[in-house]
PDB file of N, CA and C in Angstrom:
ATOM      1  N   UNK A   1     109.454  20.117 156.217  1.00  0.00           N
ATOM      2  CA  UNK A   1     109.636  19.260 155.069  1.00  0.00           C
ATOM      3  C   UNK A   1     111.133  18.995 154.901  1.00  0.00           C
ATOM      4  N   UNK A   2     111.305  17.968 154.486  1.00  0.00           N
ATOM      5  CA  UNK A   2     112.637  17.498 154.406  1.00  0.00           C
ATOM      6  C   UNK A   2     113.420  18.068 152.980  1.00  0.00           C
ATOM      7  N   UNK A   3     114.545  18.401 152.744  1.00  0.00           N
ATOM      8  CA  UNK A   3     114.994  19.054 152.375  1.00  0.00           C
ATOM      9  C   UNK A   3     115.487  18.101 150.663  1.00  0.00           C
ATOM     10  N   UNK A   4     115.816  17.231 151.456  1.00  0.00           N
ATOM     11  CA  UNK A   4     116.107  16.101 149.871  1.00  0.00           C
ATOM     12  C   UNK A   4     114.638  15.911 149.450  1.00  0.00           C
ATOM     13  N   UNK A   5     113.180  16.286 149.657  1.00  0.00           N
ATOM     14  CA  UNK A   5     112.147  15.711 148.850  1.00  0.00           C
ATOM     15  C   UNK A   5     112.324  17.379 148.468  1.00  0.00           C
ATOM     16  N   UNK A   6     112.714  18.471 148.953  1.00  0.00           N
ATOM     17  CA  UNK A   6     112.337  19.761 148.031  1.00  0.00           C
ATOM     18  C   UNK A   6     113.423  19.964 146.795  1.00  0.00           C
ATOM     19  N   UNK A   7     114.575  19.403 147.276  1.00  0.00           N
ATOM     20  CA  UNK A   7     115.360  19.042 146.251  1.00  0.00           C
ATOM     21  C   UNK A   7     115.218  17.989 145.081  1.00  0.00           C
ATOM     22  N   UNK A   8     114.536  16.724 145.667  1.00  0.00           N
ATOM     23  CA  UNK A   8     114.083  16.133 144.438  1.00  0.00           C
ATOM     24  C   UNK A   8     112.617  16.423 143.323  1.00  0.00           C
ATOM     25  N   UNK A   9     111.585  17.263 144.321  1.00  0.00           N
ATOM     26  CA  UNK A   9     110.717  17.816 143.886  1.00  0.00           C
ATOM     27  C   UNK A   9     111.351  18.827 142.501  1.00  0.00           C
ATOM     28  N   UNK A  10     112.635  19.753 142.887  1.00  0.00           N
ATOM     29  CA  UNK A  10     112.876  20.499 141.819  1.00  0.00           C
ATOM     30  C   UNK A  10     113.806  19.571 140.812  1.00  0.00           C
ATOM     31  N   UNK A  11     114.350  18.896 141.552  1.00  0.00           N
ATOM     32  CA  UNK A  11     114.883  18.193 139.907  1.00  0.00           C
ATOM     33  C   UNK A  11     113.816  17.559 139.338  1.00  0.00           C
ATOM     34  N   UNK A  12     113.138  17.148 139.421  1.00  0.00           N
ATOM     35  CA  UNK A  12     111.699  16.517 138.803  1.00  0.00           C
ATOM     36  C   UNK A  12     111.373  17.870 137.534  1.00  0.00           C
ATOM     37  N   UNK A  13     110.789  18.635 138.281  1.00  0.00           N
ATOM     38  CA  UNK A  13     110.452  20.264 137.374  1.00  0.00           C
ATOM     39  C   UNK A  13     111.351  20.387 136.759  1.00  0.00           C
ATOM     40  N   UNK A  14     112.720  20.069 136.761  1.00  0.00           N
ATOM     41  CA  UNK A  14     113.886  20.735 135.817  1.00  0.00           C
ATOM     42  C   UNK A  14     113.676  20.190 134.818  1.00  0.00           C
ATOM     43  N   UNK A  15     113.582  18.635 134.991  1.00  0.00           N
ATOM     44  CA  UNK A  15     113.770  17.811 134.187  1.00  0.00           C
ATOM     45  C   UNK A  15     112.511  17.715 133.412  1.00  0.00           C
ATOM     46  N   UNK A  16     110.696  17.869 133.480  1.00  0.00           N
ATOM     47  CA  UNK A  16     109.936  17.900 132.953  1.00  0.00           C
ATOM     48  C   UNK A  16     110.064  19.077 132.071  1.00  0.00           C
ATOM     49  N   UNK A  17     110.860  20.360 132.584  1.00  0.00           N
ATOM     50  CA  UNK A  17     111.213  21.689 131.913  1.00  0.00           C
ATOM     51  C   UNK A  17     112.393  21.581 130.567  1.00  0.00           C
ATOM     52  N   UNK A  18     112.797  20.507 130.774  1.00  0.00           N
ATOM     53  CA  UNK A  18     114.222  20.422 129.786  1.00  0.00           C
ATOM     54  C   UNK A  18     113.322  19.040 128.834  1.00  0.00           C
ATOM     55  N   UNK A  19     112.654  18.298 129.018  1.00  0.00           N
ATOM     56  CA  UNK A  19     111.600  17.236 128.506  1.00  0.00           C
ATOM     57  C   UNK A  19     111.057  17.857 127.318  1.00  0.00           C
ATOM     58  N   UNK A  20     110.137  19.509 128.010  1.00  0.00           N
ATOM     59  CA  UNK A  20     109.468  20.305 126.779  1.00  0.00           C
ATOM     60  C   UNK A  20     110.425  20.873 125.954  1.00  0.00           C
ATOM     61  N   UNK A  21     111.336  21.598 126.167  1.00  0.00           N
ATOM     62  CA  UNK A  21     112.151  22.223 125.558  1.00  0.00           C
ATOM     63  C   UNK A  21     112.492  21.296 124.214  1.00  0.00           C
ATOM     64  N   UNK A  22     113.085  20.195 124.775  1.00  0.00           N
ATOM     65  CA  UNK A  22     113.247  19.742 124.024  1.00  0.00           C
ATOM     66  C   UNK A  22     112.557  19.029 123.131  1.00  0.00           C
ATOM     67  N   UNK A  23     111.625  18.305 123.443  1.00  0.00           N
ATOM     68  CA  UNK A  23     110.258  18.076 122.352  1.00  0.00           C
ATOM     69  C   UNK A  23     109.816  19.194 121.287  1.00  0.00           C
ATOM     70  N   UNK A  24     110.211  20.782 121.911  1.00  0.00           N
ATOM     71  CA  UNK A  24     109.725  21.615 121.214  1.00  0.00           C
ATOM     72  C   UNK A  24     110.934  21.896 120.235  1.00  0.00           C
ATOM     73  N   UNK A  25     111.801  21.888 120.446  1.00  0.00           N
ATOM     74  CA  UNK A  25     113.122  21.759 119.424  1.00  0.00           C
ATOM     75  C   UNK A  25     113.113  20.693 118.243  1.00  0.00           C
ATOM     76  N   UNK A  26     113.033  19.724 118.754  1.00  0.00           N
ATOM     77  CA  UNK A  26     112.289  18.557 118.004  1.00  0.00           C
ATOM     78  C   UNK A  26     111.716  18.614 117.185  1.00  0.00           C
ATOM     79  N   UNK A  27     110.351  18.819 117.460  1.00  0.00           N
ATOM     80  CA  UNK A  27     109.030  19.418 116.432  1.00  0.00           C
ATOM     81  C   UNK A  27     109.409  20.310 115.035  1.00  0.00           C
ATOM     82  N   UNK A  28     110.284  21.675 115.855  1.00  0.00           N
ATOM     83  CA  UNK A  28     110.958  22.597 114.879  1.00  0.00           C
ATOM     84  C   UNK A  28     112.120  22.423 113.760  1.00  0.00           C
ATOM     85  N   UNK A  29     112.606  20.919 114.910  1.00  0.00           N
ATOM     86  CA  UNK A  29     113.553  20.481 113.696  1.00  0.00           C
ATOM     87  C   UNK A  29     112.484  19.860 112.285  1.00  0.00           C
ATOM     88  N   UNK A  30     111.707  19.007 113.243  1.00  0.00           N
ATOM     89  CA  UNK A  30     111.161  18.542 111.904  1.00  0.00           C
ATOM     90  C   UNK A  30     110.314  19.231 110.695  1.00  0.00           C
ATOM     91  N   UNK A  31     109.999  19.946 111.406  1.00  0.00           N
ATOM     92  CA  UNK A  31     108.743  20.626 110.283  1.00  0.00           C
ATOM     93  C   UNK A  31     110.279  21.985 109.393  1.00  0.00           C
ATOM     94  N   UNK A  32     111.286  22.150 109.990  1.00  0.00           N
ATOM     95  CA  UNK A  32     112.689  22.732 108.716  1.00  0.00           C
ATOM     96  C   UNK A  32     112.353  21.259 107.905  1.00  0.00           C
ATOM     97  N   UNK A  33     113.155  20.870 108.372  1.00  0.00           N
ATOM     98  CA  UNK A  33     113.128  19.150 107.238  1.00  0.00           C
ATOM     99  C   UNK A  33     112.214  19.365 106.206  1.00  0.00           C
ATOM    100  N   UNK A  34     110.724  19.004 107.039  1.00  0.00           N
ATOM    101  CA  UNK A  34     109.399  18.736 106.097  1.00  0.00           C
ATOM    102  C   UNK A  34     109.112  19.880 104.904  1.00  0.00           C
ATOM    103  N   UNK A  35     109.838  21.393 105.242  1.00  0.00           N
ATOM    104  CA  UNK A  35     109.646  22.308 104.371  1.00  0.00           C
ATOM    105  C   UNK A  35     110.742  22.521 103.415  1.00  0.00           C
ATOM    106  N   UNK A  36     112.012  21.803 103.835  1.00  0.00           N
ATOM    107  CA  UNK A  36     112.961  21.532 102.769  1.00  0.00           C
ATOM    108  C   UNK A  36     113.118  20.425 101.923  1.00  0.00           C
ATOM    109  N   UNK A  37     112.024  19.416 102.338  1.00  0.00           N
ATOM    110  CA  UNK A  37     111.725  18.144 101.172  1.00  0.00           C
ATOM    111  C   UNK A  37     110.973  18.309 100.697  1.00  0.00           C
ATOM    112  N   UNK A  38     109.263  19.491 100.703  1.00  0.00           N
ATOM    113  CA  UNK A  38     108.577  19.832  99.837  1.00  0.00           C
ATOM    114  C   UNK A  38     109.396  20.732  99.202  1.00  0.00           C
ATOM    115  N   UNK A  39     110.081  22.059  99.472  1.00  0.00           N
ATOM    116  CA  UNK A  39     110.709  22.833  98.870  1.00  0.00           C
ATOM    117  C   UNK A  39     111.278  21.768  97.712  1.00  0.00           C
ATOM    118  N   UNK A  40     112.594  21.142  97.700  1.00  0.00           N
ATOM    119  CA  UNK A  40     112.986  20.758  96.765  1.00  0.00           C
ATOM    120  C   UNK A  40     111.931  19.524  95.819  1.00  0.00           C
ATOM    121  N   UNK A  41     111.048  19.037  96.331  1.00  0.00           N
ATOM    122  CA  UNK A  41     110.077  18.044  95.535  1.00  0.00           C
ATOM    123  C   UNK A  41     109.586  19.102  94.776  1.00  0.00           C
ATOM    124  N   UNK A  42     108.826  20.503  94.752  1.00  0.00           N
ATOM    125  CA  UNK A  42     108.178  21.363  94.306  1.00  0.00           C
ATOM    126  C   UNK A  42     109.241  21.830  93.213  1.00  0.00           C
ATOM    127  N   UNK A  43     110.544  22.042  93.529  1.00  0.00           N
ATOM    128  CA  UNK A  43     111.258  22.407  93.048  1.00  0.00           C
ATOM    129  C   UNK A  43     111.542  21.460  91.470  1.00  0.00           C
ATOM    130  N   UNK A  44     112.013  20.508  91.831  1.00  0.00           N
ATOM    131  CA  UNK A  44     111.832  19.281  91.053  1.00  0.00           C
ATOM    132  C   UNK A  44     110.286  19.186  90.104  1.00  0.00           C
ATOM    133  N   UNK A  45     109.382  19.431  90.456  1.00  0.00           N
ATOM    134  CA  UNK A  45     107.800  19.085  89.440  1.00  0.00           C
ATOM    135  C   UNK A  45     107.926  20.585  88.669  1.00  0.00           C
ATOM    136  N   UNK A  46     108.695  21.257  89.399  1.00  0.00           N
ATOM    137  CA  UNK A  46     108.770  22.990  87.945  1.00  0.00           C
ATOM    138  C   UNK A  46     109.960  22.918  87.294  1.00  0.00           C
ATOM    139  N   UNK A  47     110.969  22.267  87.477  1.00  0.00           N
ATOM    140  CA  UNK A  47     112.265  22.152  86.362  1.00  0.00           C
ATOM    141  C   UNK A  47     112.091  20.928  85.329  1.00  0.00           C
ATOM    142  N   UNK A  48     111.163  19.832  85.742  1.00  0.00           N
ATOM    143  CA  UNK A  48     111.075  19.024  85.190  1.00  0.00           C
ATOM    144  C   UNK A  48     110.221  19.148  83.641  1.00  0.00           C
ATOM    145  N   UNK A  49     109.372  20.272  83.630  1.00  0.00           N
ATOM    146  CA  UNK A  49     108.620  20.757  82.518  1.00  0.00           C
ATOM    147  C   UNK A  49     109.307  22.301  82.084  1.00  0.00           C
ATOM    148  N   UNK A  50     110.755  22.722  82.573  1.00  0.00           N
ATOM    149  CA  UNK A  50     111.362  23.457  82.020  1.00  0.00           C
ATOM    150  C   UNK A  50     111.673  23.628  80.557  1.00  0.00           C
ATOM    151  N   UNK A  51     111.822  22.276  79.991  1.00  0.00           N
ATOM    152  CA  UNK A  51     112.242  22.130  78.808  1.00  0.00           C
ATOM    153  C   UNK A  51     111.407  21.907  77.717  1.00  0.00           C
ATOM    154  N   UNK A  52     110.193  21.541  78.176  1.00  0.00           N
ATOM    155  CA  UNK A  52     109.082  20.993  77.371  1.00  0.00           C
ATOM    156  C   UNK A  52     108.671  21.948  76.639  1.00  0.00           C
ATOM    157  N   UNK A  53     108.313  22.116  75.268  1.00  0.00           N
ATOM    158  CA  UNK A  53     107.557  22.985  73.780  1.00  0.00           C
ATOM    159  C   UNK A  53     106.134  23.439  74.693  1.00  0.00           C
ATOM    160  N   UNK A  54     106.048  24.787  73.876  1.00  0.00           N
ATOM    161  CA  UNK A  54     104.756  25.470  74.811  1.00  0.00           C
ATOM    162  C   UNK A  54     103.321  24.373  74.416  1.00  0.00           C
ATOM    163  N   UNK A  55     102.945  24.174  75.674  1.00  0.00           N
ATOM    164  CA  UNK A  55     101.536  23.128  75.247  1.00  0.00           C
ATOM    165  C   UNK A  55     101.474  22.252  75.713  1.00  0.00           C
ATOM    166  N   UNK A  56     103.051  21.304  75.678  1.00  0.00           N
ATOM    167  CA  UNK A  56     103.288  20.132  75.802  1.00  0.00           C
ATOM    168  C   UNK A  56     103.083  19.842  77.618  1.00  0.00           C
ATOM    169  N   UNK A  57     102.066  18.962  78.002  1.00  0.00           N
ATOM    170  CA  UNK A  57     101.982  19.021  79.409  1.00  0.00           C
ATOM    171  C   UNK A  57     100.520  19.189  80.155  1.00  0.00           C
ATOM    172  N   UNK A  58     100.109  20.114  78.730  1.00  0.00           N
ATOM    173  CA  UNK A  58      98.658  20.616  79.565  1.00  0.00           C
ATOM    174  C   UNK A  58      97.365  19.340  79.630  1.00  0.00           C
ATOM    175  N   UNK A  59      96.362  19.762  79.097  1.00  0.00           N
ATOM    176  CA  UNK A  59      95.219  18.537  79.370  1.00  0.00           C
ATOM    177  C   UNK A  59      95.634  18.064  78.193  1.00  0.00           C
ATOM    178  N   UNK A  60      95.255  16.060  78.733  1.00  0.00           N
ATOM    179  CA  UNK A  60      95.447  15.383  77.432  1.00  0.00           C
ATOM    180  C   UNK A  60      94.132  14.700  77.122  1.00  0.00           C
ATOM    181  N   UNK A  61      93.998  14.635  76.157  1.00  0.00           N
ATOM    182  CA  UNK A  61      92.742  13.815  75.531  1.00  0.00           C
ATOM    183  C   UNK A  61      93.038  11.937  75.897  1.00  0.00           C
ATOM    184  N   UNK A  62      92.354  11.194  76.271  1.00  0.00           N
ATOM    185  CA  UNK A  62      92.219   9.818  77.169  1.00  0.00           C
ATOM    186  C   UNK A  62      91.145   9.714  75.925  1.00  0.00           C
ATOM    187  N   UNK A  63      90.251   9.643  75.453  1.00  0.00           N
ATOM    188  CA  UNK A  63      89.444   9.152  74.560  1.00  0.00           C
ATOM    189  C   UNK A  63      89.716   8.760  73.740  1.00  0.00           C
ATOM    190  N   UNK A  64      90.620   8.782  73.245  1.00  0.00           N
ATOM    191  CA  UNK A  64      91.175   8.597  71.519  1.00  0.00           C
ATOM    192  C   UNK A  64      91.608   6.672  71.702  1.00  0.00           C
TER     193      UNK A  64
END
């Protein structure tokens, strides 16, 4: 076998090997992100009724 197809055979593998890696870095970046924009949205819907009189918030009556 010729020596430049075993050489290009492994850069092929390197490069499908550095492809995942990095997709998988990727992924991990995003889902930090996705848990630091619910974190602070969550964060935000419990300070926002920080201030509110005890009561104020709970079920409301729509019938009236």
């Amino acid at each position: 076998m010729d020596m430049s197809l075993v050489s290009s055979a492994l850069a092929m593998q390197a490069a499908g090997t550095q492809g995942q890696i990095a997709t998988t870095i990727l992924k991990s970046n995003a889902d930090a992100e996705k848990s630091a924009v619910l974190t602070l949205l969550g964060a935000a819907q419990q300070s926002s009724q920080a201030n509110l009189a005890a009561g104020v918030g709970g079920q409301v009556d729509i019938a009236a």
